[in-house]
C-alpha atoms as a PDB file:
ATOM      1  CA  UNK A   1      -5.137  38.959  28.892  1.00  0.00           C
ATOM      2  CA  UNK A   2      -4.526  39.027  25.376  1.00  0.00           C
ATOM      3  CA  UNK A   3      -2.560  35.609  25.388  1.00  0.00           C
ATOM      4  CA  UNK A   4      -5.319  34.292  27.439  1.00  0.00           C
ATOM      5  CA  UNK A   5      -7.399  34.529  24.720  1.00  0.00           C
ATOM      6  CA  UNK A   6      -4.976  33.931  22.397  1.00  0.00           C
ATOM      7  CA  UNK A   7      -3.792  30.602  23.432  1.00  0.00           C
ATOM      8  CA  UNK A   8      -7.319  28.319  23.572  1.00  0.00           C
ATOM      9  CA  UNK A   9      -7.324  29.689  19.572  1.00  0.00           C
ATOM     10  CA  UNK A  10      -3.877  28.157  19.793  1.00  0.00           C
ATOM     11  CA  UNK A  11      -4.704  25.222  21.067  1.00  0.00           C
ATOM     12  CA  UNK A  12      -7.637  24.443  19.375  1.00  0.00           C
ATOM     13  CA  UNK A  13      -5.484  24.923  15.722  1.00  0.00           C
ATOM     14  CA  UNK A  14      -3.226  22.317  17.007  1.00  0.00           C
ATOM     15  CA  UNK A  15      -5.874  19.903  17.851  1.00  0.00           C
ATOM     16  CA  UNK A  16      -7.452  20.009  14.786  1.00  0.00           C
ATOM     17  CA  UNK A  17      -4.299  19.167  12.764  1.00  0.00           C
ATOM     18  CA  UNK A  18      -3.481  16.278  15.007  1.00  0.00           C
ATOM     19  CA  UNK A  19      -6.829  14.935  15.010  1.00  0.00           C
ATOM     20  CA  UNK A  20      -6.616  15.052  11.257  1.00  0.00           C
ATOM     21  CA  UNK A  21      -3.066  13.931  11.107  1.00  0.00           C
ATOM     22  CA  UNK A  22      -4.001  10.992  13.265  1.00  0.00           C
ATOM     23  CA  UNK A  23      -7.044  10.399  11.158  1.00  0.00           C
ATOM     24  CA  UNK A  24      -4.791  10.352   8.455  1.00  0.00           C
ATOM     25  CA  UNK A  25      -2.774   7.565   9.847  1.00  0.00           C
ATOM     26  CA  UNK A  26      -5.478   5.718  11.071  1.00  0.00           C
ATOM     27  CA  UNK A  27      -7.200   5.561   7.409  1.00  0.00           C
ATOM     28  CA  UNK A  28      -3.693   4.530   5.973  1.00  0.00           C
ATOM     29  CA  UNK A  29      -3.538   1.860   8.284  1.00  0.00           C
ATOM     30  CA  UNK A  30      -6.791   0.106   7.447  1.00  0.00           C
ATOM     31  CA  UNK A  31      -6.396   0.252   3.748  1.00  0.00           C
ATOM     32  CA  UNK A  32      -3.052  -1.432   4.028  1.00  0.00           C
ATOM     33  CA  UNK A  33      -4.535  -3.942   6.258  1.00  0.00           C
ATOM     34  CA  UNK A  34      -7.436  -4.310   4.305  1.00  0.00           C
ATOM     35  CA  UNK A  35      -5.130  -4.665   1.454  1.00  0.00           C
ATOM     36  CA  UNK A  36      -3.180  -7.534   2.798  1.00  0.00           C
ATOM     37  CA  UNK A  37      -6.100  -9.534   4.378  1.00  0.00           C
ATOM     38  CA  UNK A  38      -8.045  -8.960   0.834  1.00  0.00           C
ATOM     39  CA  UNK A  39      -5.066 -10.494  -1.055  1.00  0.00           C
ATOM     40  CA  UNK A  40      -4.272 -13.396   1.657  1.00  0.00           C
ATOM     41  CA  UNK A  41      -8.213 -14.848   1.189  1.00  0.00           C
ATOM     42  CA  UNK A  42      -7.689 -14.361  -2.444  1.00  0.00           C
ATOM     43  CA  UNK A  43      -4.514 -16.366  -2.465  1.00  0.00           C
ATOM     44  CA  UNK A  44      -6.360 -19.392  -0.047  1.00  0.00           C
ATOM     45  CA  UNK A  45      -9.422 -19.396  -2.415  1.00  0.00           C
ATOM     46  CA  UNK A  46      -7.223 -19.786  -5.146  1.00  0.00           C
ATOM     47  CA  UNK A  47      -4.981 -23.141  -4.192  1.00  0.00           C
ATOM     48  CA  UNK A  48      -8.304 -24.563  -4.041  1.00  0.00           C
ATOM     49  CA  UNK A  49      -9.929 -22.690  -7.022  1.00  0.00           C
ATOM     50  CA  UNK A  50      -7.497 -21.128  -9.709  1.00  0.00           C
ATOM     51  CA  UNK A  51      -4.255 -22.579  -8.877  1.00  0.00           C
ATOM     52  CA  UNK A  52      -4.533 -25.944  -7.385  1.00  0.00           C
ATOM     53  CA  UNK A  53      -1.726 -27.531  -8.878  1.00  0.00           C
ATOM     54  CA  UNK A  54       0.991 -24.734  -8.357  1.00  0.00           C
ATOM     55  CA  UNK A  55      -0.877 -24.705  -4.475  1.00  0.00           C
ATOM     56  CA  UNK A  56       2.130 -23.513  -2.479  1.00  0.00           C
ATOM     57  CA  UNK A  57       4.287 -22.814  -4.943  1.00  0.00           C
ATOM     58  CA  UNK A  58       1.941 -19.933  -6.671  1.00  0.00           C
ATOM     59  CA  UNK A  59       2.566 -17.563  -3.555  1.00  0.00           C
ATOM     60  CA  UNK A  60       6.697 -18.429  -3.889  1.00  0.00           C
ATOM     61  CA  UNK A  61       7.297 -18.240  -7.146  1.00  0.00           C
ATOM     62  CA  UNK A  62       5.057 -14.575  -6.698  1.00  0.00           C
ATOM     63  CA  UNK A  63       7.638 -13.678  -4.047  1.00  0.00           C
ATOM     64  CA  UNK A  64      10.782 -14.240  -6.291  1.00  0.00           C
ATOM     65  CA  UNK A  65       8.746 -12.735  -9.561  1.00  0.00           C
ATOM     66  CA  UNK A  66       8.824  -9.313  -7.375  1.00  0.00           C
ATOM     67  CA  UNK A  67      12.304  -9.534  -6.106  1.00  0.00           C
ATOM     68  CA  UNK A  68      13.286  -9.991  -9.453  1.00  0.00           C
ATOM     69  CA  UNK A  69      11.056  -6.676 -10.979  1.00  0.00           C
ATOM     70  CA  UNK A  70      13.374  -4.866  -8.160  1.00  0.00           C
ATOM     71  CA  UNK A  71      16.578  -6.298  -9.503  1.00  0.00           C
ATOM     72  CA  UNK A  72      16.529  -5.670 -13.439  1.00  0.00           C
ATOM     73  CA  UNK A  73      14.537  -2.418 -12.917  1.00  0.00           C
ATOM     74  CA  UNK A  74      14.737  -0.369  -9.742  1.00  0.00           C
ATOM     75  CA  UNK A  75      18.297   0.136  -9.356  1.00  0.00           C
ATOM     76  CA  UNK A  76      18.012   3.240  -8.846  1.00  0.00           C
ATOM     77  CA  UNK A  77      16.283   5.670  -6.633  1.00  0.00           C
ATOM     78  CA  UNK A  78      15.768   9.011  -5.141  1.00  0.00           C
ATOM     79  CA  UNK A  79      14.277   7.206  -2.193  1.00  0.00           C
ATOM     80  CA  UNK A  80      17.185   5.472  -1.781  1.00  0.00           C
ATOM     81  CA  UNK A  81      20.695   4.572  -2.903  1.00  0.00           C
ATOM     82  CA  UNK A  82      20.223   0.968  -3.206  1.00  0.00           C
ATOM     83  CA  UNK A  83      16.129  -0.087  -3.772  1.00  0.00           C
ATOM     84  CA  UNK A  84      16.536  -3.550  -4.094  1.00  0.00           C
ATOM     85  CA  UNK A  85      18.230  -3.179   0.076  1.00  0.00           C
ATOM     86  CA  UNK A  86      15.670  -1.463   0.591  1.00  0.00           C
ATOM     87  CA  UNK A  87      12.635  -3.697  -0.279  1.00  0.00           C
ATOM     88  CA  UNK A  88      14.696  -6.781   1.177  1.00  0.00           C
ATOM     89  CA  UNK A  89      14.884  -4.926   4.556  1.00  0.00           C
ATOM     90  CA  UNK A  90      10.896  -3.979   4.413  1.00  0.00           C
ATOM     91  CA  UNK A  91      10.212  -7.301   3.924  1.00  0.00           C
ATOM     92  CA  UNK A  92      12.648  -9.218   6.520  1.00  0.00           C
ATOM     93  CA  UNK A  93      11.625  -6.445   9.122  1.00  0.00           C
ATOM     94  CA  UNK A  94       7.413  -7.268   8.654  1.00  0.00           C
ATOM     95  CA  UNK A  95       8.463 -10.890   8.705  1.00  0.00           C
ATOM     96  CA  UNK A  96      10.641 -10.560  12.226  1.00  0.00           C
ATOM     97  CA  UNK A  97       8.222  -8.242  13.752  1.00  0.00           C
ATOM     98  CA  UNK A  98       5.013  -9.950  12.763  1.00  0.00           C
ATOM     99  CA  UNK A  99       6.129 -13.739  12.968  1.00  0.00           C
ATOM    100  CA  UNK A 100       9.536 -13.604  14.743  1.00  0.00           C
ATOM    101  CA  UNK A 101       8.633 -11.139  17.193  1.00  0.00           C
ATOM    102  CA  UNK A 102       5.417 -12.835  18.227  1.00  0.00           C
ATOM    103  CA  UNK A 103       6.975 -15.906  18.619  1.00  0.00           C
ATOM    104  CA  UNK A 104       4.629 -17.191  15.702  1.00  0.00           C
ATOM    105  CA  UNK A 105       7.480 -19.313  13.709  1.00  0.00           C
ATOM    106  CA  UNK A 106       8.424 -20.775  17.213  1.00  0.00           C
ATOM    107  CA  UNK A 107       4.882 -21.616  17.805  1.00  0.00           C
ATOM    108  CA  UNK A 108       4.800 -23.547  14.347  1.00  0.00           C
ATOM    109  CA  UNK A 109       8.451 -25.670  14.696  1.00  0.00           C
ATOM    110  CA  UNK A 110       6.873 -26.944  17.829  1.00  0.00           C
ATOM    111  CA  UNK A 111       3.596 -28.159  16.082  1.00  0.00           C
ATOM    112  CA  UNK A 112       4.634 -29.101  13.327  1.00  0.00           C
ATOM    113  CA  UNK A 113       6.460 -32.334  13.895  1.00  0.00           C
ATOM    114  CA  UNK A 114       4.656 -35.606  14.645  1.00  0.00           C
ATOM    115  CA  UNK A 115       3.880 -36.468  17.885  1.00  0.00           C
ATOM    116  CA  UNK A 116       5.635 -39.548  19.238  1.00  0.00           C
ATOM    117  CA  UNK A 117       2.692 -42.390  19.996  1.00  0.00           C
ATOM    118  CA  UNK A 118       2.906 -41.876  23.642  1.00  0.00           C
ATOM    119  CA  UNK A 119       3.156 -38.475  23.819  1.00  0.00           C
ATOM    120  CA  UNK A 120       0.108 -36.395  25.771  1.00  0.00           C
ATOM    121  CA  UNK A 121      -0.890 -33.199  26.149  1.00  0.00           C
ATOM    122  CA  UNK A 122      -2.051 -30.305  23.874  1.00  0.00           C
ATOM    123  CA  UNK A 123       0.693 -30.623  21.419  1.00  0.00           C
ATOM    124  CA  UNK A 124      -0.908 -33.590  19.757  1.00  0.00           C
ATOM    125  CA  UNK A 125      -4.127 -32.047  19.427  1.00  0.00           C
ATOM    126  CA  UNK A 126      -2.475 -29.198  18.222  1.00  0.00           C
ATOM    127  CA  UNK A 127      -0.866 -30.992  15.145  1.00  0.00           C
ATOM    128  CA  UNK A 128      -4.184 -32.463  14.803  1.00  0.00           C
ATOM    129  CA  UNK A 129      -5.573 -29.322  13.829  1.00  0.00           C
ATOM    130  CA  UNK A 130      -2.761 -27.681  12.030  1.00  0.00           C
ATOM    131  CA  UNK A 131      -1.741 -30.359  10.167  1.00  0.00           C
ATOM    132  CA  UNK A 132      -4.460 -29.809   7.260  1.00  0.00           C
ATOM    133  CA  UNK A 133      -4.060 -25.891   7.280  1.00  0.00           C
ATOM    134  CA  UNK A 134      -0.272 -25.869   7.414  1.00  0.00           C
ATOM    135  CA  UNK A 135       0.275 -25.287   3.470  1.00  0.00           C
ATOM    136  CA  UNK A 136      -2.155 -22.042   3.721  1.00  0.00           C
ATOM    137  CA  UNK A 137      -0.418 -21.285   7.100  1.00  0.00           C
ATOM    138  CA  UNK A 138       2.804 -20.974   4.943  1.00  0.00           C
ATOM    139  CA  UNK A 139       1.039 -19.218   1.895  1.00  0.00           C
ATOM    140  CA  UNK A 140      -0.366 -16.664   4.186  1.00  0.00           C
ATOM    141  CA  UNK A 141       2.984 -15.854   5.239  1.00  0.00           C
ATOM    142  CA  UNK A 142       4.434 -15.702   2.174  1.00  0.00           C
ATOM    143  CA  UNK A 143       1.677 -13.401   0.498  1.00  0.00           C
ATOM    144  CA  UNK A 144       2.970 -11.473   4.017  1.00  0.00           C
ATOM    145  CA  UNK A 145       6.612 -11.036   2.273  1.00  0.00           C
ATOM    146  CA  UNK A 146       4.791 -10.468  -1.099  1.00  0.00           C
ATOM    147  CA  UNK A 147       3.044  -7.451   0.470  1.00  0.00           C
ATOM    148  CA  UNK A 148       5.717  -6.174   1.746  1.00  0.00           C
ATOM    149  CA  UNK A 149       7.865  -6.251  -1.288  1.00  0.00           C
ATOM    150  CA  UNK A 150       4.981  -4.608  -2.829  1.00  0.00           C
ATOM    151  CA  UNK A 151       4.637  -1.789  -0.228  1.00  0.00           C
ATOM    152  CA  UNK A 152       8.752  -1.275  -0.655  1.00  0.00           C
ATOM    153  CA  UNK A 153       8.222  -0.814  -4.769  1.00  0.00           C
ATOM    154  CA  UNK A 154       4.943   1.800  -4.276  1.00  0.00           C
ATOM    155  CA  UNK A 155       7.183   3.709  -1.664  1.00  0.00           C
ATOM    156  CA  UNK A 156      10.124   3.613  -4.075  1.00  0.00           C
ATOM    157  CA  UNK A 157       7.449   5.115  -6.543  1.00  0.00           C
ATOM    158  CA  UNK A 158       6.338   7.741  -4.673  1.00  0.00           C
ATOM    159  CA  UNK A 159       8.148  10.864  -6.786  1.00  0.00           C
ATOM    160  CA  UNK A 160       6.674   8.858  -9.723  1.00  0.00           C
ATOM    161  CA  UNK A 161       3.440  10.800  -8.454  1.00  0.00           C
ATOM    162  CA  UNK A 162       5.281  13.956  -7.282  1.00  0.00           C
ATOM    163  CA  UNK A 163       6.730  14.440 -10.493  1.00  0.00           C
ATOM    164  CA  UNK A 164       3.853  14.123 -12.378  1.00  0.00           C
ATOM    165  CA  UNK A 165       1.247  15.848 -10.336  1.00  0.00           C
ATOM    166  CA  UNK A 166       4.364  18.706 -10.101  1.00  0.00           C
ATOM    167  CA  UNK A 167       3.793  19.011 -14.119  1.00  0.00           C
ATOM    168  CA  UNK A 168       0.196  18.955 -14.020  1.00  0.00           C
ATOM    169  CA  UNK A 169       0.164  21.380 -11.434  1.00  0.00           C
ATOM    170  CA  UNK A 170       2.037  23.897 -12.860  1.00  0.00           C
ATOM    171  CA  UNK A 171      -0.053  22.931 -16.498  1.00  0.00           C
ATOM    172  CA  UNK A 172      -3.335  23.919 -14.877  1.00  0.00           C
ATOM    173  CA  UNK A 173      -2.452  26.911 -13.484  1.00  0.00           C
ATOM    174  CA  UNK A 174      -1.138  27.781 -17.071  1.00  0.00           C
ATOM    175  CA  UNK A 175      -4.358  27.251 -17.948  1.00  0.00           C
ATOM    176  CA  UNK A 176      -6.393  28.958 -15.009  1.00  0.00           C
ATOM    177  CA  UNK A 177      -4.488  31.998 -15.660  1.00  0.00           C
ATOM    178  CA  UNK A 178      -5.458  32.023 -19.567  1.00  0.00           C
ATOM    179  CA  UNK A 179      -9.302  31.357 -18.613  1.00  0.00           C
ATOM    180  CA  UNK A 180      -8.729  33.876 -16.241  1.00  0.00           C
ATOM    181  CA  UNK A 181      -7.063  37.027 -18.616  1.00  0.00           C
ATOM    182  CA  UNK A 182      -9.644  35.352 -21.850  1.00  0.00           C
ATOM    183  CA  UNK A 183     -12.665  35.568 -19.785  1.00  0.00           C
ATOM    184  CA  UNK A 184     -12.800  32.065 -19.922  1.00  0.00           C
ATOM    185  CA  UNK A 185     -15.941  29.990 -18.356  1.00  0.00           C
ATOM    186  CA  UNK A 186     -15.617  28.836 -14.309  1.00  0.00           C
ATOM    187  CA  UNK A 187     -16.967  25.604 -13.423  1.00  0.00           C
ATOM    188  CA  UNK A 188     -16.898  25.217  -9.562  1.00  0.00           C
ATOM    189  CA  UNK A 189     -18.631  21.671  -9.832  1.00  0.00           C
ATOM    190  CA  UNK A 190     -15.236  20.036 -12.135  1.00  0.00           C
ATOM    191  CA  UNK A 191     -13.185  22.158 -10.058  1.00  0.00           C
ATOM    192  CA  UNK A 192     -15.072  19.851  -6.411  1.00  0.00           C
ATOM    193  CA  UNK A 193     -15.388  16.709  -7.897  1.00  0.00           C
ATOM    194  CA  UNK A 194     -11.728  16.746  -9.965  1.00  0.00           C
ATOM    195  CA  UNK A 195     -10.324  17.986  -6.008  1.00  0.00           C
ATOM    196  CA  UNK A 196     -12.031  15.101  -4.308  1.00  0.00           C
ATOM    197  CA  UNK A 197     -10.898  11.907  -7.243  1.00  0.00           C
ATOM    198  CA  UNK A 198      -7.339  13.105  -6.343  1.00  0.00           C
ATOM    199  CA  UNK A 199      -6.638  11.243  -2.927  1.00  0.00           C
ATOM    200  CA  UNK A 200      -9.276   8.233  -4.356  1.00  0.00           C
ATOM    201  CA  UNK A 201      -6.668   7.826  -7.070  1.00  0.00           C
ATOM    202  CA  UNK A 202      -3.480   7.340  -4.925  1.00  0.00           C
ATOM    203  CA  UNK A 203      -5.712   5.053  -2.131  1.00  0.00           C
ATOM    204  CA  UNK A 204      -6.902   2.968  -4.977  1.00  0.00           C
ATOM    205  CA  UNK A 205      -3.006   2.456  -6.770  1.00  0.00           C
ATOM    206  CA  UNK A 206      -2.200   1.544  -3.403  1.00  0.00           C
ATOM    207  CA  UNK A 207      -4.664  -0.934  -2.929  1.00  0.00           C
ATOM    208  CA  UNK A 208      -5.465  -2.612  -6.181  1.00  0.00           C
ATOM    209  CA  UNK A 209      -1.130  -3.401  -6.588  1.00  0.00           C
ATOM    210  CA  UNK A 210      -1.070  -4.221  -3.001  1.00  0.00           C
ATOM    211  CA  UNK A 211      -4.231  -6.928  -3.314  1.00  0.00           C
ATOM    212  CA  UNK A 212      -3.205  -8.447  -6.837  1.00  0.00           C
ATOM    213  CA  UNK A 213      -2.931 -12.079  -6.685  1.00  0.00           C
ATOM    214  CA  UNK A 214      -0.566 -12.193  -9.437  1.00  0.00           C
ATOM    215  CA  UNK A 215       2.567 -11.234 -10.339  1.00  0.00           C
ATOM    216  CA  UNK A 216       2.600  -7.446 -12.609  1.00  0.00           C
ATOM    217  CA  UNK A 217       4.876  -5.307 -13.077  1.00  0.00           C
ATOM    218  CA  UNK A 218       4.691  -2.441 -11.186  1.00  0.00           C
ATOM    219  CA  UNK A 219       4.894  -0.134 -14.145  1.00  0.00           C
ATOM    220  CA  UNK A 220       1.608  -1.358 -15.570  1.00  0.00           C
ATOM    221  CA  UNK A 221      -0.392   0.103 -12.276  1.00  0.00           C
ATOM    222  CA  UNK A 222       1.631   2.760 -11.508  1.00  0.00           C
ATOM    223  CA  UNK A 223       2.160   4.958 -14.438  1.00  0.00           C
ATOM    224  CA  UNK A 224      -1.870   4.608 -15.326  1.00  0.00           C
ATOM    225  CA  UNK A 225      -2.468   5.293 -11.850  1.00  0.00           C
ATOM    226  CA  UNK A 226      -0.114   8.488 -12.098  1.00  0.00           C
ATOM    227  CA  UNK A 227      -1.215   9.837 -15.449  1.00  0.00           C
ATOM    228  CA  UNK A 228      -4.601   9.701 -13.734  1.00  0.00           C
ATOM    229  CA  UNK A 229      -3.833  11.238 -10.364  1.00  0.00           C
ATOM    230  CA  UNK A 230      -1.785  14.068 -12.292  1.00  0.00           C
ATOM    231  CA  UNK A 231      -5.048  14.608 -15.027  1.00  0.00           C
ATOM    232  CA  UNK A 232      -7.062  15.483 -11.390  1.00  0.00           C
ATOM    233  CA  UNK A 233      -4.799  17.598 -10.313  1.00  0.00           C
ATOM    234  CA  UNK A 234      -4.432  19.744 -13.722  1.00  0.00           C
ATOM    235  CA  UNK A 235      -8.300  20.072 -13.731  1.00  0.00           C
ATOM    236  CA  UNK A 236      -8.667  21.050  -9.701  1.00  0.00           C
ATOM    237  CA  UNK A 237      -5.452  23.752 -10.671  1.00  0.00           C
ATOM    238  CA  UNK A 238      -6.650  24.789 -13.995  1.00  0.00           C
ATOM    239  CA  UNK A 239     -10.657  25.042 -12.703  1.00  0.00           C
ATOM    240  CA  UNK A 240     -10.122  26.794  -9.730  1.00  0.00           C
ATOM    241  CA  UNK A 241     -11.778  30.186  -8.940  1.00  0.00           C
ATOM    242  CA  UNK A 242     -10.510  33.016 -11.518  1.00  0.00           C
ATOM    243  CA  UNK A 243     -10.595  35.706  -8.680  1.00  0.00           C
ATOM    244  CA  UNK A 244      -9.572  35.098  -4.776  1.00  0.00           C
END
């Protein structure tokens, strides 16, 4: 009887943590693909807006500008052995799997040539439609391999934000335990609101390097984004409750 009534408790734990673990994925998966659809409109708006003369070329010469961040800089990682591999395999995997895959490339070699003057069927109407939208066609599939690049560097980053949230960590409870022994004041409302900026932080790194529609290197949003994330975490550690 006892693991009767121990196993719905059981079961119920388990449920909850893949519900949230699912959740979890779920919310990573529309930020990312809010991320990429943000920064493909940007880059459409912009060969008619911002960048009309560079118009294909912009989302290209983007393309090779991150490569190249990967080559002089991220040689090295603890992620892996060899980055620059790494973000070259992320990106040739999202472009067979989302364009290869779904016979998407095939579908635009057999539009894209002129139709012969006799020629019938839908093919002709199809390179009728295509043929004015084929340049942001291409751009939206190179902001694709952009993205991914991206998404390689920020995973290649991650201990960047271990590391320093690691420091902070054991900073604030430095600092909790000397507000603790001096009698020191306890704020519970820093201590919520410092806990609930911390995920925010790493979402919003994600999403504003993921979205830009220009080349930067990724130093210039990461660390910032870092030195923030870790200042949250040293304030949740160093605010929380003297006594458990």
């Amino acid at each position: 009887m006892a693991e009767a009534v121990a196993d719905p408790r059981r079961t119920a734990v388990r449920q909850g943590l893949i519900s949230k673990g699912l959740t979890a994925v779920a919310q990573a998966i529309k930020w990312l693909l809010f991320s990429l659809l943000f920064s493909i409109v940007v880059e459409l708006v912009g060969m008619n807006l911002w960048w009309e003369d560079a118009g294909l070329d912009h989302s290209r010469a983007m393309l090779s500008q991150e490569i190249s961040y990967l080559d002089t800089d991220f040689r090295r990682s603890i992620v892996t052995s060899n980055p620059v591999r790494f973000a070259k395999d992320v990106a040739d995997g999202t472009y067979h799997y989302l364009f290869e895959v779904t016979r998407f490339i095939a579908f635009i070699r057999w539009v894209s040539p002129p139709p012969r003057a006799e020629e019938k069927g839908l093919r002709p109407t199809l390179h009728k439609v295509y043929q004015p939208i084929a340049e942001y066609t291409i751009a939206a599939m190179q902001v694709t391999q952009v993205f991914s690049v991206r998404l390689a560097i920020l995973m290649l980053a991650t201990p960047v934000f271990l590391l320093f949230s690691l420091v902070a960590l054991v900073d604030g409870l430095v600092r909790r335990d000397l507000r603790r022994w001096g009698g020191g004041r306890e704020s519970s409302f820093v201590y919520h609101y410092a806990k609930k900026a911390a995920i925010p932080l790493v979402v919003l790194t994600w999403v504003v390097y993921l979205s830009l529609p220009f080349s930067l290197h990724p130093t210039f949003v990461i660390l910032p984004f870092a030195t923030l994330f870790a200042l949250t975490v040293l304030v949740t550690a160093g605010t929380f409750k003297k006594y458990l």
